[in-house]
Structures are given as structure tokens and as C-alpha cells.
N, C-alpha and C. Protein backbone atom coordinates (compact mmCIF):
# COMPACT_ATOMS: atom_id res chain seq x y z
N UNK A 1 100.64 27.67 132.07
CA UNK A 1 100.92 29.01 131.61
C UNK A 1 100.82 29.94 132.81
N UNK A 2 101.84 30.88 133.16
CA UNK A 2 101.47 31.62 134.43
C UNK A 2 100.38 32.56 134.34
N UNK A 3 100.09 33.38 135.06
CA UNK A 3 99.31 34.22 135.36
C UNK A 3 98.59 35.12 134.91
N UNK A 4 100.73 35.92 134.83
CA UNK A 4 100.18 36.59 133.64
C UNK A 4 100.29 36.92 132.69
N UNK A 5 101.22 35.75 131.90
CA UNK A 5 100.78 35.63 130.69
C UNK A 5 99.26 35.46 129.97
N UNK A 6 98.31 34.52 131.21
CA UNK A 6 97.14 34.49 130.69
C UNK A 6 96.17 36.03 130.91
N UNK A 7 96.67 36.80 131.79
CA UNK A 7 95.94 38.23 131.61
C UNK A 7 96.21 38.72 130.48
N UNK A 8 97.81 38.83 130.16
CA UNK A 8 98.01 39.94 128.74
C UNK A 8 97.39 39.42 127.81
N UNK A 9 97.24 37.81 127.64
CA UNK A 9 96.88 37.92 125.97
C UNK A 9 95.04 38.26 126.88
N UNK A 10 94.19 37.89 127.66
CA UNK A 10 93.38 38.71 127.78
C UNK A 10 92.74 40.15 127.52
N UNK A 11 93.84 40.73 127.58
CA UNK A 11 93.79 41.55 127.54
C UNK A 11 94.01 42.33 126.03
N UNK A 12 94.90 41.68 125.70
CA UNK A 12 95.02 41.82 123.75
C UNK A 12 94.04 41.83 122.94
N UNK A 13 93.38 40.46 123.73
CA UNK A 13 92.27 40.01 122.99
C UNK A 13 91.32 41.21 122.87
N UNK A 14 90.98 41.36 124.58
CA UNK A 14 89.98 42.88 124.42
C UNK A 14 90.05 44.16 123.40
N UNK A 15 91.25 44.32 123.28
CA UNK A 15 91.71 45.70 122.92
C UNK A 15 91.41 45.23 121.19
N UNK A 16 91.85 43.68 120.89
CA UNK A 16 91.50 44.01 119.38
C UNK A 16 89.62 43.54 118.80
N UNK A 17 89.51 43.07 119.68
CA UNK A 17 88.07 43.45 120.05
C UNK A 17 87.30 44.76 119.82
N UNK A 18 87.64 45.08 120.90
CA UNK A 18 87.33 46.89 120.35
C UNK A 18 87.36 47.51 119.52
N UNK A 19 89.05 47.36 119.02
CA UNK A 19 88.63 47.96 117.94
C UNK A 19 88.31 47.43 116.19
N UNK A 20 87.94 46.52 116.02
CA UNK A 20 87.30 45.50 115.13
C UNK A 20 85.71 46.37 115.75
N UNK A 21 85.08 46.11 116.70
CA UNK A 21 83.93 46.89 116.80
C UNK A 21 84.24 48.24 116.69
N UNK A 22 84.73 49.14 116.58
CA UNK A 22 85.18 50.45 116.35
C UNK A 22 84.54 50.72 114.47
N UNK A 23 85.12 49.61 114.15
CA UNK A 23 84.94 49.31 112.45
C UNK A 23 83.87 49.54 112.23
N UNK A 24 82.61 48.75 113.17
CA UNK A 24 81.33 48.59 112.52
C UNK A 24 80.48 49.93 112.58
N UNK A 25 79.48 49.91 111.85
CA UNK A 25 78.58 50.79 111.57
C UNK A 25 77.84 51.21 112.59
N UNK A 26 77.75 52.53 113.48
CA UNK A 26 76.25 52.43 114.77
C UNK A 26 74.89 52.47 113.68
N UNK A 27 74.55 51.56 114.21
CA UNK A 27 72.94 51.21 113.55
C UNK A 27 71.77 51.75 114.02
N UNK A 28 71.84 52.46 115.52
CA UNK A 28 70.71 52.86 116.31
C UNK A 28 70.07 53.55 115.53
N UNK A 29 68.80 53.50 115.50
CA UNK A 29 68.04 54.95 114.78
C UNK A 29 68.11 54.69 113.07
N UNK A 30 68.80 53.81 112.58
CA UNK A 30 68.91 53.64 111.15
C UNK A 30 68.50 52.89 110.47
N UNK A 31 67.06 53.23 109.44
CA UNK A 31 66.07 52.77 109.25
C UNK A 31 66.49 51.97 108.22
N UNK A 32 65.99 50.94 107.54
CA UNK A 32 65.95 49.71 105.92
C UNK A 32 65.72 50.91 104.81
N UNK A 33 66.43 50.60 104.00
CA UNK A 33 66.72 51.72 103.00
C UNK A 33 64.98 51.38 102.26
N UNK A 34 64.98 50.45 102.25
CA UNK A 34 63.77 50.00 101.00
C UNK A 34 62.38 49.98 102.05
N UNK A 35 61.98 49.71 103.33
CA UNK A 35 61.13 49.61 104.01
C UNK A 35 61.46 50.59 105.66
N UNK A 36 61.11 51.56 105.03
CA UNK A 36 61.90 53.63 106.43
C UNK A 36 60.91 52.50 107.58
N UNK A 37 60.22 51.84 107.36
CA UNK A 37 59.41 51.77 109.35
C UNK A 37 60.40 50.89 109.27
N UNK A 38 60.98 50.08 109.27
CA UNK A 38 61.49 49.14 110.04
C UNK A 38 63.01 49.06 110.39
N UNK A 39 63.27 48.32 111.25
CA UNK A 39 64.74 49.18 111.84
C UNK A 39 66.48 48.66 110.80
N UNK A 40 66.64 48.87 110.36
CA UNK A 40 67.96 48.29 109.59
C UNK A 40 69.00 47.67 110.61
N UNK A 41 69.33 45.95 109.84
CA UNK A 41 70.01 45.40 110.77
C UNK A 41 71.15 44.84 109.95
N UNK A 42 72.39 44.64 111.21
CA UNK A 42 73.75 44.46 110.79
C UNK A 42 74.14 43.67 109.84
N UNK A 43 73.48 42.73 109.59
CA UNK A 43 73.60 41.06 108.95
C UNK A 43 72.84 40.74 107.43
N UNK A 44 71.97 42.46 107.08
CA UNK A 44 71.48 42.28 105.93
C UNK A 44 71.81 43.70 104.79
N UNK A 45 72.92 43.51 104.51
CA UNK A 45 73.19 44.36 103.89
C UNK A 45 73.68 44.39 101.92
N UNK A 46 74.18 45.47 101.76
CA UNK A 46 75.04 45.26 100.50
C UNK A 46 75.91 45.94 99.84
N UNK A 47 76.93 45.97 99.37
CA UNK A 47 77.86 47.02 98.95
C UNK A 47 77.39 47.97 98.23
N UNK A 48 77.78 49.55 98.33
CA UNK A 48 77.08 50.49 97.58
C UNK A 48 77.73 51.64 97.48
N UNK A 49 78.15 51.96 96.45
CA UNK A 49 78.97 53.31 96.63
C UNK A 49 80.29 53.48 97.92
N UNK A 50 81.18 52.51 97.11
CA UNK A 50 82.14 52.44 98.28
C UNK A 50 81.88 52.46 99.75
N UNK A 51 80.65 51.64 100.26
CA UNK A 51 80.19 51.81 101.82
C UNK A 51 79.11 50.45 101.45
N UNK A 52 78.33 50.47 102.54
CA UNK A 52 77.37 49.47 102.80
C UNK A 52 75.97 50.03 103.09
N UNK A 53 75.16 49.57 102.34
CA UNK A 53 73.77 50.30 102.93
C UNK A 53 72.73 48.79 103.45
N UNK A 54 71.75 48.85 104.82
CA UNK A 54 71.29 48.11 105.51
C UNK A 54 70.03 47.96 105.29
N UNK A 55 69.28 46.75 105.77
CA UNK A 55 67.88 46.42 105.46
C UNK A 55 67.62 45.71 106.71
N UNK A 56 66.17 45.44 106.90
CA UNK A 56 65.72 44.94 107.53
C UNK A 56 65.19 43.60 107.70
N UNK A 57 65.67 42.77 106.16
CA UNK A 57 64.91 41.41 106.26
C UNK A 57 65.90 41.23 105.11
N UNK A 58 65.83 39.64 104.80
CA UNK A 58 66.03 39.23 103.57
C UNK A 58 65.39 40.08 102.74
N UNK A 59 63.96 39.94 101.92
CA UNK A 59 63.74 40.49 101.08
C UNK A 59 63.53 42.06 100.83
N UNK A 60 63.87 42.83 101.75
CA UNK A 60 64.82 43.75 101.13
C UNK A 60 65.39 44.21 100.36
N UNK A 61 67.09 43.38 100.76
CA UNK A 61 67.92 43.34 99.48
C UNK A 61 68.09 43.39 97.79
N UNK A 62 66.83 42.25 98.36
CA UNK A 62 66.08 41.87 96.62
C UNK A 62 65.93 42.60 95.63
N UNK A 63 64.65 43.56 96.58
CA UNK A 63 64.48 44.53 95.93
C UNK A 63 65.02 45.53 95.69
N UNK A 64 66.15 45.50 96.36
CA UNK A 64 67.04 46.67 96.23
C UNK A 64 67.45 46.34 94.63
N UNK A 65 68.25 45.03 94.67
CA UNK A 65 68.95 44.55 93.54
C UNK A 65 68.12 44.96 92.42
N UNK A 66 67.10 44.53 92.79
CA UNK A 66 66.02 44.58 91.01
C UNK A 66 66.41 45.69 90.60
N UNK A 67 66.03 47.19 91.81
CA UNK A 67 66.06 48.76 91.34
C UNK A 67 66.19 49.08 92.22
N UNK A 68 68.17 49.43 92.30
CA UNK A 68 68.53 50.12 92.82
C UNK A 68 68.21 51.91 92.79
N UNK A 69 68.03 51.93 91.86
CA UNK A 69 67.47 53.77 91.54
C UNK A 69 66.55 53.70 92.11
N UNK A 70 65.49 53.34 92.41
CA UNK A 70 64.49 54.10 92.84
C UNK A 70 64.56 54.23 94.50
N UNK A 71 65.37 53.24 95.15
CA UNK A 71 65.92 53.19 96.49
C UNK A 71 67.43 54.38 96.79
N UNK A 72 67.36 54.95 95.91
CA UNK A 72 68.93 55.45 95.90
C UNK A 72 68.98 56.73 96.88
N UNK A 73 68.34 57.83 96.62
CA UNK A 73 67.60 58.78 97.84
C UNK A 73 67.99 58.37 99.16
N UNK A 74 67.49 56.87 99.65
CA UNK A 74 67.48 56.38 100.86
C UNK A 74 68.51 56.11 100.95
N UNK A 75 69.12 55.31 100.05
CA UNK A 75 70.43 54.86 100.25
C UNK A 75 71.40 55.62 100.88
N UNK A 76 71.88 56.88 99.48
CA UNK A 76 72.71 58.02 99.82
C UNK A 76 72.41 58.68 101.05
N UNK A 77 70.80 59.24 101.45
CA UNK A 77 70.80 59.25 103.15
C UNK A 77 71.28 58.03 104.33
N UNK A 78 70.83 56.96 103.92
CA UNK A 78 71.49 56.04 104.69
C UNK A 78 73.62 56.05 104.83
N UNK A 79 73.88 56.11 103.80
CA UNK A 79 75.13 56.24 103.98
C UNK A 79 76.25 57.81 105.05
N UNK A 80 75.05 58.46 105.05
CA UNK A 80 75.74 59.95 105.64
C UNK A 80 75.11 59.30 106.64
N UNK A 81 74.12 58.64 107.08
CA UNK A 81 73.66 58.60 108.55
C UNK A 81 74.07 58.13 109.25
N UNK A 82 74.85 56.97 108.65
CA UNK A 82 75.99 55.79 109.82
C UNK A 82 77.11 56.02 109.46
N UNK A 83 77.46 57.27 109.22
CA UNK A 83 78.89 57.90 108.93
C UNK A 83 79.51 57.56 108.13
N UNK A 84 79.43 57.16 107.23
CA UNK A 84 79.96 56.03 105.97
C UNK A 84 80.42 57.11 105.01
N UNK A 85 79.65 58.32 104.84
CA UNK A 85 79.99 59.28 103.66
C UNK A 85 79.86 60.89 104.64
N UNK A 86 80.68 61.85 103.96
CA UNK A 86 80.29 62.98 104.65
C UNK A 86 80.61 64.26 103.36
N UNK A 87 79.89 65.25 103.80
CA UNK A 87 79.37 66.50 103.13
C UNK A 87 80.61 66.91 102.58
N UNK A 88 80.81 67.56 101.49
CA UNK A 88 81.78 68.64 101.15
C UNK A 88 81.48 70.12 100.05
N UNK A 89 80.60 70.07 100.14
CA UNK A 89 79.49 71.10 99.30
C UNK A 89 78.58 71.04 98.79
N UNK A 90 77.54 72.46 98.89
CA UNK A 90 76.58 72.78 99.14
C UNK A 90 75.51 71.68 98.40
N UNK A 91 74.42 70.84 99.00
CA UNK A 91 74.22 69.79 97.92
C UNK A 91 73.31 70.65 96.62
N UNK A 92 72.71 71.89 96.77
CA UNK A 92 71.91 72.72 95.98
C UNK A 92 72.47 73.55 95.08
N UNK A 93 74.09 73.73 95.28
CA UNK A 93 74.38 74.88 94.65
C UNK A 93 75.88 74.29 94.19
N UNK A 94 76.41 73.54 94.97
CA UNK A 94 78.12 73.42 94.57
C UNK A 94 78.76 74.14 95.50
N UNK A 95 78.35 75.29 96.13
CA UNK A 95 79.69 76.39 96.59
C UNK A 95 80.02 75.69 97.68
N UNK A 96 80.93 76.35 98.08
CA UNK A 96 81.31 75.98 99.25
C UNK A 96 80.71 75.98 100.82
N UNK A 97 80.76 75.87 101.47
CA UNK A 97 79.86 75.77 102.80
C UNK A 97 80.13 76.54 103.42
N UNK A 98 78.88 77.03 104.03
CA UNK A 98 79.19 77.78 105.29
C UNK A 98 78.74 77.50 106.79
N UNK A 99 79.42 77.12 107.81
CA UNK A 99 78.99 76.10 108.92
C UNK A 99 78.28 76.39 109.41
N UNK A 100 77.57 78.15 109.46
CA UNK A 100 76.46 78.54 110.12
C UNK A 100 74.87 78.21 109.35
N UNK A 101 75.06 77.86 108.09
CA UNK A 101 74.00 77.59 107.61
C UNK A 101 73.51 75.94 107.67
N UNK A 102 73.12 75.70 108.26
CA UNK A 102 72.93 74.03 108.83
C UNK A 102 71.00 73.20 108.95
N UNK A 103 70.36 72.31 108.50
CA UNK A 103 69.21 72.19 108.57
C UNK A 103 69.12 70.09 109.08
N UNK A 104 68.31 70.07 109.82
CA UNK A 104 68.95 68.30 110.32
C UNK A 104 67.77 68.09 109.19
N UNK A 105 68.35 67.01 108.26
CA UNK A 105 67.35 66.40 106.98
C UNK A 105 67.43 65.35 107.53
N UNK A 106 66.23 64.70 108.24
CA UNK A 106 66.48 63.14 108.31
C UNK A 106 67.24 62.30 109.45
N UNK A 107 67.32 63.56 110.07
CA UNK A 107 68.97 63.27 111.47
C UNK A 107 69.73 63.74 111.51
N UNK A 108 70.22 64.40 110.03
CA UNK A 108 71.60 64.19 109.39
C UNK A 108 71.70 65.89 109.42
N UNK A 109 72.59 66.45 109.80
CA UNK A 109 73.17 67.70 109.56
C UNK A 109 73.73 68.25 108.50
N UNK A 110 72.94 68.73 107.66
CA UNK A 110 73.45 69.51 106.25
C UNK A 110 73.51 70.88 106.53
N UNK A 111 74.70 71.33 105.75
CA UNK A 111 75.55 72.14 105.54
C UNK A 111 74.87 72.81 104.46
N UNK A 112 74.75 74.06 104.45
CA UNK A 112 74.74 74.60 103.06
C UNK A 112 75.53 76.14 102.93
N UNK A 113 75.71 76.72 101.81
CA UNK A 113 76.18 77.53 100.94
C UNK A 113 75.80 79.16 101.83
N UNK A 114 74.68 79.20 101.66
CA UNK A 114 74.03 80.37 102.13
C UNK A 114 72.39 80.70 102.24
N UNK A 115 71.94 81.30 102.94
CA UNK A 115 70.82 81.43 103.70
C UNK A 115 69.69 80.83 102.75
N UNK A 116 70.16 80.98 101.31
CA UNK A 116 68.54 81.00 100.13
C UNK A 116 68.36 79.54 100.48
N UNK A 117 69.84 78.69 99.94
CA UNK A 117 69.58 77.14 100.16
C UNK A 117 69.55 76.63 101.71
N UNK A 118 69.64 77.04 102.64
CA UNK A 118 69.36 76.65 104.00
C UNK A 118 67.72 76.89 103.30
N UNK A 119 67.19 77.99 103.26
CA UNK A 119 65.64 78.38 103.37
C UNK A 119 64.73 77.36 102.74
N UNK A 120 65.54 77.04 101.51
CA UNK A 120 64.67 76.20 100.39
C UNK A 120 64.53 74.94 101.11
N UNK A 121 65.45 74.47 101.98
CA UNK A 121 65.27 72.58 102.58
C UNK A 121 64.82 73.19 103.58
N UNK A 122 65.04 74.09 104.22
CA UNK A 122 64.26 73.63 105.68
C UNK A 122 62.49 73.90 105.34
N UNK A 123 62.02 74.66 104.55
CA UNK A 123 60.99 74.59 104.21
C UNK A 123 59.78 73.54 104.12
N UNK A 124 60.47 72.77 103.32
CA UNK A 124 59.94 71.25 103.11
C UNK A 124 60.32 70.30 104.25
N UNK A 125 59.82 69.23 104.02
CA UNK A 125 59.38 68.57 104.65
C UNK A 125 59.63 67.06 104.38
N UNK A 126 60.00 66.38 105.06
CA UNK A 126 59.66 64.74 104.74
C UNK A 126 60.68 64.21 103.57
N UNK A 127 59.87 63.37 102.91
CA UNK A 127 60.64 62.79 101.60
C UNK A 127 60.94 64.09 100.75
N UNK A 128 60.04 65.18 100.66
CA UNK A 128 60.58 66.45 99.62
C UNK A 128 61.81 66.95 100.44
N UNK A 129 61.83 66.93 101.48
CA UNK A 129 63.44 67.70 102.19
C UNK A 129 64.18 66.76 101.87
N UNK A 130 64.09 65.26 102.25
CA UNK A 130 65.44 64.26 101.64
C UNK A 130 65.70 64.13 100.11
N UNK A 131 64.81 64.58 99.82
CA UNK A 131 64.99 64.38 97.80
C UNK A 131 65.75 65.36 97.60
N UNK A 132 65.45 66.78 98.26
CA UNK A 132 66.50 67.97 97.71
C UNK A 132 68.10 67.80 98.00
N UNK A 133 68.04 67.04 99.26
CA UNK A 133 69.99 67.08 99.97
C UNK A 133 70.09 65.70 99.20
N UNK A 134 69.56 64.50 99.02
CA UNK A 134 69.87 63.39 98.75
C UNK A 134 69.94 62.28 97.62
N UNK A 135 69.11 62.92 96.40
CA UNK A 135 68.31 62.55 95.62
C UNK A 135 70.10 62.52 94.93
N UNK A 136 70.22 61.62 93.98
CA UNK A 136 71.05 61.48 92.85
C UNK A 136 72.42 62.84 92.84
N UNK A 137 71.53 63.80 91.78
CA UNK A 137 72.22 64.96 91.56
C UNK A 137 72.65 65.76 92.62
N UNK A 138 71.69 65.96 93.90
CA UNK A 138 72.19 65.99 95.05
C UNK A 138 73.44 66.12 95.87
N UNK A 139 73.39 64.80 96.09
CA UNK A 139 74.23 64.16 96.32
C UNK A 139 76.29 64.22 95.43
N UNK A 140 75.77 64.16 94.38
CA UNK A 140 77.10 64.58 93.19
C UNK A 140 77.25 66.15 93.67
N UNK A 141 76.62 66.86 93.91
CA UNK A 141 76.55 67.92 93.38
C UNK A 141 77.03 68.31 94.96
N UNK A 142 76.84 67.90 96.13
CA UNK A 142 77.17 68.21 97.48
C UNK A 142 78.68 67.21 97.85
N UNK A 143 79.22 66.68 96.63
CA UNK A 143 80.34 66.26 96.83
C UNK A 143 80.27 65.13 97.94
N UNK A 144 79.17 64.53 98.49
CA UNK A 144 79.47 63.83 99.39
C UNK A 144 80.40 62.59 98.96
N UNK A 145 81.36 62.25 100.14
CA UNK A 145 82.48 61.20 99.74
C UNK A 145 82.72 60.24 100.85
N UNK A 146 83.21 58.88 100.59
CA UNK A 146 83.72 57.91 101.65
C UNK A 146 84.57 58.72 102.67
N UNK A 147 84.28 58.55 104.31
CA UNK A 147 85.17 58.82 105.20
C UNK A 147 86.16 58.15 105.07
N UNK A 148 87.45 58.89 105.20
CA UNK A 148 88.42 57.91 105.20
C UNK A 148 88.59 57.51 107.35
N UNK A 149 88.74 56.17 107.02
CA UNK A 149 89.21 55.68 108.12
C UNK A 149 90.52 55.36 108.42
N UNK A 150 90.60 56.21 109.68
CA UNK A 150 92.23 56.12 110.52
C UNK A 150 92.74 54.37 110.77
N UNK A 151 93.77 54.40 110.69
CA UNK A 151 94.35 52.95 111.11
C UNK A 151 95.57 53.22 112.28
């Protein structure tokens, strides 16, 4: 085979390489939905709300399966955190957003409506700040939705 024929398909290869990794999820910083200390990894996951949410071990999952609700909080934060889902109103109120009103819950940059609901999350703290942007109704209620991905 000449030369360079063997560079181009080299080179093919790379490029669909890339972007096949382009696909995957960045994981840095993104904790096991069911166990927050430990780090969430690529290979233990499960389908969830049109996206994938990550764990840190086999048994994990498990417990996810048994009860999913009571993991769901984490989940729905897990999914905005590896870009999987993104904001489209206010998660406290419904209205519409306003880009200057912004509070990082968790990492994650939320958007809100106007100054009262910026005031009310940044207030709190911890699991009470992720329960207010993330919790169930939350979540419905802030419209968050699957990114669509470019092809």
C-alpha cells in the first residue's frame, strides 16, 4: 500500500476518533449521583430522562434502580452538569430568564427570573440550594431539556 494512502486513512481514523470522543460526557468534577464523595465514572451508568446519569461503582446503580426518586435531585443536577440538559426557565417561578440574574448551584450556573428568586437560592446553601433549582418540580418547572446535539 503506498504511503500515502497509509497516512490518509490515518488520518480518517483520527478525525473519527475525535469526534466519537466529542460524543462523550466530560466527567471531571462529576460526582456518583447516589454516593456525592466519590467521583462518577464512564463505564457505570444508566439511562435517565433522555440522557445518562453516572456512578461510581457497581452498586450504585442498584440502588439507584430500587429508588430512583429519592436519587432524582442528584440526578437532574447531574444531568445539567455534564451538559446533557440545559435551563430554559426560571426553575422557581416559570418566567422567563434574565441573564443577569445568575447563582453557581453545585457548579452549575442558574439562571433566574428576577432578583427575589436569585436571592432565595443564593441564600441557602448545600443540599437546600440544590433541592430548590433541582428537586422534581424544579426542574419541570425551569423547563430544563435534552441538548440537542449538532451532527
Amino acid at each position: 500500500m503506498p504511503k500515502r494512502s497509509v497516512l490518509a486513512m490515518v488520518a480518517l481514523l483520527a478525525l473519527v476518533i475525535t469526534g466519537m470522543a466529542d460524543d462523550k460526557v466530560k466527567l471531571e468534577g462529576i460526582k456518583c449521583v447516589v454516593n456525592p464523595k466519590a467521583d462518577a465514572k464512564a463505564d457505570k451508568t444508566r439511562d435517565y430522562k433522555k440522557g445518562k446519569v453516572y456512578f461510581c461503582c457497581d452498586n450504585c446503580p442498584k440502588a439507584f434502580d430500587k429508588d430512583a426518586a429519592k436519587f432524582e435531585t442528584s440526578a437532574n443536577h447531574q444531568l445539567v452538569a455534564t451538559g446533557q440538559y440545559k435551563q430554559a426557565k426560571c426553575p422557581i417561578t416559570g418566567k422567563d430568564l434574565d441573564p443577569d440574574k445568575k447563582v453557581k448551584v453545585g457548579g452549575v450556573d442558574v439562571t433566574f427570573c428576577c432578583a427575589n428568586c436569585q436571592g432565595k437560592v443564593d441564600k441557602e446553601k448545600g443540599t437546600a440550594q440544590t433541592e430548590l433549582v433541582f428537586s422534581a418540580k424544579a426542574f419541570e418547572q425551569g423547563g430544563f431539556e435534552p441538548v440537542k446535539k449538532e451532527k
